[in-house]
C-alpha atoms as a PDB file:
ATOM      1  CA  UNK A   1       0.000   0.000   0.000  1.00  0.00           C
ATOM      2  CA  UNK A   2       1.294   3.915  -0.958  1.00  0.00           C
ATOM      3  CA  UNK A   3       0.559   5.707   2.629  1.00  0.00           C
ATOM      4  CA  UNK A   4      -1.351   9.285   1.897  1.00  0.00           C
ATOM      5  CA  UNK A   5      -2.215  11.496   4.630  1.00  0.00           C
ATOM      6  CA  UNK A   6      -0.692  11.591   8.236  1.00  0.00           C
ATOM      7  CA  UNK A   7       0.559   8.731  10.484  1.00  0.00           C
ATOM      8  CA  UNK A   8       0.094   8.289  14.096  1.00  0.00           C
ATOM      9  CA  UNK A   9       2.229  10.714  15.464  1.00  0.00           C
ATOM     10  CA  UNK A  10       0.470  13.548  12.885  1.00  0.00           C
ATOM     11  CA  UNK A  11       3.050  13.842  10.183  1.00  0.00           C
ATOM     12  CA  UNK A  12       1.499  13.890   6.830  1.00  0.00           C
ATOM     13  CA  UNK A  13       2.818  12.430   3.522  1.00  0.00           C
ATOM     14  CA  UNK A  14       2.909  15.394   1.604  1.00  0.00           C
ATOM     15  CA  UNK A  15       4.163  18.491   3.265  1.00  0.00           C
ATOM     16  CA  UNK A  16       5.193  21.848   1.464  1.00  0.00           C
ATOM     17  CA  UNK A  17       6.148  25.239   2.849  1.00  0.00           C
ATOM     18  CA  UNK A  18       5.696  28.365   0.367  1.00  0.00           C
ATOM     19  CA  UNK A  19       6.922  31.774   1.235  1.00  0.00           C
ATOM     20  CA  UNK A  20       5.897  34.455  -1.148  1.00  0.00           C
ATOM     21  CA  UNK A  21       6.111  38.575  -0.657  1.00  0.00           C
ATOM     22  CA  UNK A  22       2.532  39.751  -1.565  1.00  0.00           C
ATOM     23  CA  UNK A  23       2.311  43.197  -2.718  1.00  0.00           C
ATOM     24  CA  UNK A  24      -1.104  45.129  -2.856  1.00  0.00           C
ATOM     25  CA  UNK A  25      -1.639  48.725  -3.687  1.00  0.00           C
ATOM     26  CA  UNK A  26       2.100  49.389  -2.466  1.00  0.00           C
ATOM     27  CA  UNK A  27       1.676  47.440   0.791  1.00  0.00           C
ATOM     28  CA  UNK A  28       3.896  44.364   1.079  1.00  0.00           C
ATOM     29  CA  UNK A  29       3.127  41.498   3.399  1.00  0.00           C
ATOM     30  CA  UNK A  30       4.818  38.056   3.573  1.00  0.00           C
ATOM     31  CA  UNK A  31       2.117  34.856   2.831  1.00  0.00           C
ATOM     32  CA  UNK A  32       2.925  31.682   4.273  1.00  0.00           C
ATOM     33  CA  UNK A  33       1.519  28.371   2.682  1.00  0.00           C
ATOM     34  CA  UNK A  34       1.390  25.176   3.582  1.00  0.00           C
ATOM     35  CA  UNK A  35       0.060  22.811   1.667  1.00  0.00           C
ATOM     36  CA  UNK A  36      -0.356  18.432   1.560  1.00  0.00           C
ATOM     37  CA  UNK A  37      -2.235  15.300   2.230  1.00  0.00           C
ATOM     38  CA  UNK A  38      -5.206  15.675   3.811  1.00  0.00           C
ATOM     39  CA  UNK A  39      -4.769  14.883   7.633  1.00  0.00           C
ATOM     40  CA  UNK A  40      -6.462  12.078   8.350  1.00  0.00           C
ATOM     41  CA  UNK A  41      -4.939   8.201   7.889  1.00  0.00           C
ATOM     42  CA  UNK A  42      -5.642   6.867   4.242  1.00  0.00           C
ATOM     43  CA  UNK A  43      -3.933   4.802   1.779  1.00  0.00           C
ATOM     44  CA  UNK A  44      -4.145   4.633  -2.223  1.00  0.00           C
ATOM     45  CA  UNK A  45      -3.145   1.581  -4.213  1.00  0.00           C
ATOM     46  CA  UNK A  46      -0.870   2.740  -7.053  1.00  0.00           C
ATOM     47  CA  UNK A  47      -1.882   2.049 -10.229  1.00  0.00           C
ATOM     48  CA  UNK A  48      -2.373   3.533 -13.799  1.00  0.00           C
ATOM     49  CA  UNK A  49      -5.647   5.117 -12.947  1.00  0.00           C
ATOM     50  CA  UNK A  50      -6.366   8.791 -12.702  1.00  0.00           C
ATOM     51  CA  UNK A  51      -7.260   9.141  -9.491  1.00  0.00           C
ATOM     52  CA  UNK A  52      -6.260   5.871  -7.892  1.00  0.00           C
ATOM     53  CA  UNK A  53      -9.165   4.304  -5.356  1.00  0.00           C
ATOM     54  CA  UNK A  54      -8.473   5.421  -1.882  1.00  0.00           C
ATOM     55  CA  UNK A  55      -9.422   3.868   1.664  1.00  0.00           C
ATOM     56  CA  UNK A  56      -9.548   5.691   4.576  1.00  0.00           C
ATOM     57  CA  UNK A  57      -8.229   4.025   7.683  1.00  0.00           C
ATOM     58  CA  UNK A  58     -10.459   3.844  10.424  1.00  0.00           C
ATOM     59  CA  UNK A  59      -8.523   4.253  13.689  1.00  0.00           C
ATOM     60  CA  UNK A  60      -9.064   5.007  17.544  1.00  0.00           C
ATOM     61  CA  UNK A  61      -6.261   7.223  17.328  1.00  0.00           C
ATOM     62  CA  UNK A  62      -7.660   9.378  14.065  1.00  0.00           C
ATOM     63  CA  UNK A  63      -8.851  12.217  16.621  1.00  0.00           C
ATOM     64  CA  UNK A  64      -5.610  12.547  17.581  1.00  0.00           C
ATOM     65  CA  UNK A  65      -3.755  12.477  14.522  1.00  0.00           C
ATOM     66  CA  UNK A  66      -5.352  15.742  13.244  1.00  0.00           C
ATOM     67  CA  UNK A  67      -5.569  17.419  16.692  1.00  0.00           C
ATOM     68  CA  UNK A  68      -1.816  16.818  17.207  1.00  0.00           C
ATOM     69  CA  UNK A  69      -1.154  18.007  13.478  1.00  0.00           C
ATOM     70  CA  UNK A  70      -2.655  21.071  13.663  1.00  0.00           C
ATOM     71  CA  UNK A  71      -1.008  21.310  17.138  1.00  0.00           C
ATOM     72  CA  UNK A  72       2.464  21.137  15.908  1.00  0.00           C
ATOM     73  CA  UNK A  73       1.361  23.594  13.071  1.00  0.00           C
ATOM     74  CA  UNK A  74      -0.018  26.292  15.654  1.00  0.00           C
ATOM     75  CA  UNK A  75       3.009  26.022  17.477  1.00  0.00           C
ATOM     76  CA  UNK A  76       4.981  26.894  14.615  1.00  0.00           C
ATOM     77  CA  UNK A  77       3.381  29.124  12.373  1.00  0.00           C
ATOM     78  CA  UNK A  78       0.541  30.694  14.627  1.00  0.00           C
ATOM     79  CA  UNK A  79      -2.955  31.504  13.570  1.00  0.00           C
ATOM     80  CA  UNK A  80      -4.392  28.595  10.862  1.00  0.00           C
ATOM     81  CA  UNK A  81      -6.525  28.294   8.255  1.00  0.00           C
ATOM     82  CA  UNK A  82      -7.024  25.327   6.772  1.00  0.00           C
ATOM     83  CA  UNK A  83      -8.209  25.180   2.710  1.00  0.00           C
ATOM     84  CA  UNK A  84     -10.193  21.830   1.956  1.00  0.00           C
ATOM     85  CA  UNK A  85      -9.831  22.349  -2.030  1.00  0.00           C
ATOM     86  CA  UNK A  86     -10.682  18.295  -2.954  1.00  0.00           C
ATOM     87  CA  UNK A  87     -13.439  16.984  -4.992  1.00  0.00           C
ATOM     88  CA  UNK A  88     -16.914  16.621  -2.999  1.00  0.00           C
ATOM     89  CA  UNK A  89     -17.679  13.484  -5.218  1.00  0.00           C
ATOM     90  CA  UNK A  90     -16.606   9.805  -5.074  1.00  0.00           C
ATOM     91  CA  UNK A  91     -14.045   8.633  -2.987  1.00  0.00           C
ATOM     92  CA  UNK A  92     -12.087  12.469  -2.416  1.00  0.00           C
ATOM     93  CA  UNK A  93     -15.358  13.879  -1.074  1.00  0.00           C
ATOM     94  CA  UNK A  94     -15.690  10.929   1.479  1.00  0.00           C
ATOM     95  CA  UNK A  95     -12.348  12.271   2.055  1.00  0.00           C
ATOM     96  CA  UNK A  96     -13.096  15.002   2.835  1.00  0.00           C
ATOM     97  CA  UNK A  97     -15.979  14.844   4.682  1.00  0.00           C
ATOM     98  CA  UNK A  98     -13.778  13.125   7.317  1.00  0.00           C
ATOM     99  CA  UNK A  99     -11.845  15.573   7.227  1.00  0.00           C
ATOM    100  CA  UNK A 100     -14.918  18.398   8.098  1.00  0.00           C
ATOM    101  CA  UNK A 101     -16.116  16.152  10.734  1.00  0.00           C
ATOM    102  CA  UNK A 102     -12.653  16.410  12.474  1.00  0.00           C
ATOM    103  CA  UNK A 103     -11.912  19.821  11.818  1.00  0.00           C
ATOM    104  CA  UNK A 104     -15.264  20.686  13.383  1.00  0.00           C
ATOM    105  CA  UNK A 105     -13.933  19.390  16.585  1.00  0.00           C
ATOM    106  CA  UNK A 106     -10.904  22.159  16.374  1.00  0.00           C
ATOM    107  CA  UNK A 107     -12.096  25.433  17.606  1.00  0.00           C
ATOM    108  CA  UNK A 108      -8.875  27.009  17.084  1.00  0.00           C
ATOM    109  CA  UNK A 109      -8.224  26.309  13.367  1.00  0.00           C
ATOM    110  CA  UNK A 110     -10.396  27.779  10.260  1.00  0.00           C
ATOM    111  CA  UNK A 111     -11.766  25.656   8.368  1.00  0.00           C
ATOM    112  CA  UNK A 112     -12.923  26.008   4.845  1.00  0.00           C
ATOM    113  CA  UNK A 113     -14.625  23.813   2.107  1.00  0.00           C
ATOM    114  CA  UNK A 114     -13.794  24.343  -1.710  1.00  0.00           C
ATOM    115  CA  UNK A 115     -14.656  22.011  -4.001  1.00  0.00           C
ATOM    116  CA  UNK A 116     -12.229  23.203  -6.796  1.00  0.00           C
ATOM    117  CA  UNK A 117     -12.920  20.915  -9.431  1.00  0.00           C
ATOM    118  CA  UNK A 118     -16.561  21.858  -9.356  1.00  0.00           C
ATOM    119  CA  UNK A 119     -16.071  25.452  -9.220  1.00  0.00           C
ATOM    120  CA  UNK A 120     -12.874  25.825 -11.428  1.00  0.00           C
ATOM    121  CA  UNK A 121     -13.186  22.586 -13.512  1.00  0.00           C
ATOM    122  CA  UNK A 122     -12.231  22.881 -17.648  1.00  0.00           C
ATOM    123  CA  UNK A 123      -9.582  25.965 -16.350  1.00  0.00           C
ATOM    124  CA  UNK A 124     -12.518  28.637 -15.114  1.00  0.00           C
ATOM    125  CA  UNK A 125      -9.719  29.739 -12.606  1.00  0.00           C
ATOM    126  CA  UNK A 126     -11.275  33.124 -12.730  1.00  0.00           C
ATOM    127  CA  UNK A 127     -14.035  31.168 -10.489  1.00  0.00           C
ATOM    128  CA  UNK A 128     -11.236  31.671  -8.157  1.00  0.00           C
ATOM    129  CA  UNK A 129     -13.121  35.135  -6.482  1.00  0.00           C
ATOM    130  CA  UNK A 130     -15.432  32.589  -4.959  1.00  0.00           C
ATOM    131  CA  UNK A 131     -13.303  31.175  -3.058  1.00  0.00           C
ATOM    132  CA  UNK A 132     -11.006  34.278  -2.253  1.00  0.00           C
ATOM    133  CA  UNK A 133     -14.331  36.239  -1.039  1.00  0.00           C
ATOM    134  CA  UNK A 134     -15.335  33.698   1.364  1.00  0.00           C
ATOM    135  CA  UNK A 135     -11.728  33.695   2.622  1.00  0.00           C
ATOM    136  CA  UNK A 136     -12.149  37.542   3.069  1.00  0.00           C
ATOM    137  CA  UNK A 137     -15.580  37.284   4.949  1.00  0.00           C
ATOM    138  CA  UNK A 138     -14.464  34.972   8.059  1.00  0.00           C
END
C-alpha cells in the first residue's frame, strides 16, 4: 500500500512550505503556505488510474492524529486556516468529509470547504473570487 495522509504521530505524507512577498496597492506582506495530504490516515493503491481508489483508515487514534497536526502547526506558524480544495464526489469527497467532521472538533483552526474541481473545472480559474471572497468574509 502507498501511505497518503498523516501517520500516528500527525506527520502527513505530503508536506510543502511556500513563502511568497505579496504586494497590494504598495503594501507588502509576507504569505505563508502550507500545503499536503489531507490529515487524516488513508492509503491509495498505485496504479495507472487517474485518481487511484483510496481507503480511509479507520482508527481510535484518528482524533488525535489531526488534533496533534494542527497542534504542531499552531506552534509553529501561529494563527491557521485550513483550505479543503478536494473533490466533494466519489471517494475524495468521502475524504473530505472526514476531514470536516474532524476539523469541526478544532475550535482554534479555520476551516474552509472548496470544491475546486466543481467550481474551477475545464480551467474557469477566474471562479477563483469565490473562493477568495469567502476567505475575506471569516
Amino acid at each position: 500500500m502507498w501511505r497518503r495522509g498523516a501517520n500516528l504521530d500527525g506527520d502527513v505524507a505530503n508536506f510543502i512550505e511556500t513563502e511568497r512577498l505579496v504586494e497590494i496597492e504598495g503594501f507588502q506582506s509576507p504569505l505563508l503556505q502550507i500545503r499536503g495530504s489531507i490529515r487524516l490516515l488513508w492509503e491509495q493503491i498505485v496504479d495507472l488510474r487517474y485518481k487511484p481508489q483510496l481507503r480511509i483508515i479507520t482508527h481510535e487514534q484518528t482524533s488525535n492524529v489531526v488534533e496533534c497536526h494542527f497542534f504542531n502547526l499552531s506552534q509553529r506558524y501561529g494563527e491557521t486556516m485550513a483550505v479543503d480544495l478536494t473533490d466533494q464526489h466519489g471517494d475524495e469527497g468521502q475524504l473530505s468529509t472526514a476531514f470536516s467532521a474532524e476539523m469541526q472538533n478544532l475550535p482554534n483552526v479555520r476551516y474552509v470547504s472548496f470544491d475546486f474541481h466543481h467550481v474551477c473545472g475545464n480551467s474557469n480559474f477566474e471562479n477563483l473570487k469565490v473562493l477568495y471572497e469567502h476567505l475575506r468574509a471569516i
